[in-house]
C-alpha atoms as a PDB file:
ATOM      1  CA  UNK A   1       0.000   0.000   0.000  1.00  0.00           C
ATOM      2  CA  UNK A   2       1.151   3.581  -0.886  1.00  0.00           C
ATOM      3  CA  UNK A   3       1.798   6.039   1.331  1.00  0.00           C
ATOM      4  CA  UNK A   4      -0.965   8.148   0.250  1.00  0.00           C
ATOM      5  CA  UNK A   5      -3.572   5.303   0.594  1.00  0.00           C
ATOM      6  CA  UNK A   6      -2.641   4.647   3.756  1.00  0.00           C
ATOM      7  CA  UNK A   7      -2.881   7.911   5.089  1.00  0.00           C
ATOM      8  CA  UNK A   8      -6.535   8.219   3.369  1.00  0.00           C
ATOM      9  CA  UNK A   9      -7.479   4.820   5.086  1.00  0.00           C
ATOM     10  CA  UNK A  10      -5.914   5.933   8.210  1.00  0.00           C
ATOM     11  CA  UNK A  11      -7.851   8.907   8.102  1.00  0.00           C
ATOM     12  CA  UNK A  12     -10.847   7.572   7.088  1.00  0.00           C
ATOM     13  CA  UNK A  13     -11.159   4.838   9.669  1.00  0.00           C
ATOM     14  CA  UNK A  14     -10.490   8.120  12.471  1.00  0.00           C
ATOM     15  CA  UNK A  15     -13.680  10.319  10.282  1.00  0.00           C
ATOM     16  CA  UNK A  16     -15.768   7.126  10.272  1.00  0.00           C
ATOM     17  CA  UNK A  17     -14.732   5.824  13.926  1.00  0.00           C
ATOM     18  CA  UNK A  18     -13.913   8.626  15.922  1.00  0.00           C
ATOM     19  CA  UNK A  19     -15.557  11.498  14.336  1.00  0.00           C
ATOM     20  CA  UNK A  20     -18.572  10.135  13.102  1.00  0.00           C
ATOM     21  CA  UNK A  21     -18.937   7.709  15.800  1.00  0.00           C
ATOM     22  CA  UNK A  22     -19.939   4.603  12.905  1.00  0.00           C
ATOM     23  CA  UNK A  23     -19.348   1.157  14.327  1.00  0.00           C
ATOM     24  CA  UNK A  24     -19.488  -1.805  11.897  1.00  0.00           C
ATOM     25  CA  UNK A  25     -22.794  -2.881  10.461  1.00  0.00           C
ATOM     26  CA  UNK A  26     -24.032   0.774  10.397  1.00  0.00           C
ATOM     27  CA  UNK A  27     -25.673   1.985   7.066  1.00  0.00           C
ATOM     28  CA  UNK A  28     -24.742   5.286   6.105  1.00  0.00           C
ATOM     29  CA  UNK A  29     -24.863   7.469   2.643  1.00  0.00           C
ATOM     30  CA  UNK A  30     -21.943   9.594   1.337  1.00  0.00           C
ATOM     31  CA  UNK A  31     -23.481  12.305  -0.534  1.00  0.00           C
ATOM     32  CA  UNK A  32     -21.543  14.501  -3.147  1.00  0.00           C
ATOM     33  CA  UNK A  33     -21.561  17.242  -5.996  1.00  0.00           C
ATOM     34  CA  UNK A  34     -21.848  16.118  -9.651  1.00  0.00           C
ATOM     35  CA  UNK A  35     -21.138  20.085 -10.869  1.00  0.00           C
ATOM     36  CA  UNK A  36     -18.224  21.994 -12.504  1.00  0.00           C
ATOM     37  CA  UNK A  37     -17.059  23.308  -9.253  1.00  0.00           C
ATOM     38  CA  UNK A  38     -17.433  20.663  -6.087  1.00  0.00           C
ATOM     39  CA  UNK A  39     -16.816  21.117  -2.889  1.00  0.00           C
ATOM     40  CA  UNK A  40     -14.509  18.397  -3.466  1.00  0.00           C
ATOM     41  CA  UNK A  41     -13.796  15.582  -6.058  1.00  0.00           C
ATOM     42  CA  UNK A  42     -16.721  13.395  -6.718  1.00  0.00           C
ATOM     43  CA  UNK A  43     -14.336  10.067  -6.885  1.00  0.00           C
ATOM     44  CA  UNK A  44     -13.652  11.105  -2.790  1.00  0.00           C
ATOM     45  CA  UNK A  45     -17.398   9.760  -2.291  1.00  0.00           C
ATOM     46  CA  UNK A  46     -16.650   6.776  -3.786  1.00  0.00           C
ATOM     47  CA  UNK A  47     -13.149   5.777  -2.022  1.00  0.00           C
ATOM     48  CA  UNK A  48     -14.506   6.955   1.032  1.00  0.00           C
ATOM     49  CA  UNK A  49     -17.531   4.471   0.249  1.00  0.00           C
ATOM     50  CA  UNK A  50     -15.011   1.767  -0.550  1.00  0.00           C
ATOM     51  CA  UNK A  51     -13.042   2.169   2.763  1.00  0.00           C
ATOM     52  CA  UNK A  52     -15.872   1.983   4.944  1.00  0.00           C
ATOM     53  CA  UNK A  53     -16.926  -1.496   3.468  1.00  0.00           C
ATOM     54  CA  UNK A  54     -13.677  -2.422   3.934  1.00  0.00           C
ATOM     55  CA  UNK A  55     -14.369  -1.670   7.434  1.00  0.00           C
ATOM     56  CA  UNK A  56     -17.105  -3.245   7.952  1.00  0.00           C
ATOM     57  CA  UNK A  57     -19.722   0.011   7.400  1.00  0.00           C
ATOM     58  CA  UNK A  58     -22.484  -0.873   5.219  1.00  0.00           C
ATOM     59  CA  UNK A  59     -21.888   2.407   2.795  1.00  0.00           C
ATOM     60  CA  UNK A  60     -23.145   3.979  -0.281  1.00  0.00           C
ATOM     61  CA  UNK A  61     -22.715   7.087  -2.236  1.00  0.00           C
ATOM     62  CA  UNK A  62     -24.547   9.254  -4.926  1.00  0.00           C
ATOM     63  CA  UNK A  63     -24.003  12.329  -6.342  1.00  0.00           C
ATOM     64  CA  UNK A  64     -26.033  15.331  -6.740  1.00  0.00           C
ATOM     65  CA  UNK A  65     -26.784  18.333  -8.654  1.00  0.00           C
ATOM     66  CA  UNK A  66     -26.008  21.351  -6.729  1.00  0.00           C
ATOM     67  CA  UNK A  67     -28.716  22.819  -7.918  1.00  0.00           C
ATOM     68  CA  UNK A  68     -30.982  20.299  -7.390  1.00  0.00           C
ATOM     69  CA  UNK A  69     -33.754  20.947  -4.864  1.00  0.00           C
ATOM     70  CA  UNK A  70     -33.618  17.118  -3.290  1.00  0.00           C
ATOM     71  CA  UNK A  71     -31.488  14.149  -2.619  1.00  0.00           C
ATOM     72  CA  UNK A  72     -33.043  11.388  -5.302  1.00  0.00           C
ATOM     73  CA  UNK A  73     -34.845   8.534  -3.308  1.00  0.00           C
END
């Protein structure tokens, strides 16, 4: 493992863990910006989503529309 991924899975195991409180078997939904100008890069959702499965987090993402009025069901 790179030293870049294991700095993102170190510090997503302390956001999911620590910050978030999560413990394994919780569902959550990582939510981002599908727009020319995100808060941050779109793929983040999706490695974030990937690291918390590794962790035992039942996780999914979508993104959104900024501009769109609601979260899609």
């Amino acid at each position: 493992m790179s030293t870049a991924a294991s700095e993102f899975s170190t510090s997503a195991k302390n956001l999911f863990f620590n910050c978030a409180q999560l413990s394994p078997g919780t569902q959550i939904l990582i939510v981002g910006e599908n727009n020319q100008a995100p808060f941050f890069a779109p793929e983040v959702c999706e490695l974030l989503a990937k690291q918390a499965r590794a962790l035992g987090v039942r996780a999914e993402y979508c993104l959104v529309d900024a501009t769109s009025p609601a979260i899609p069901s």
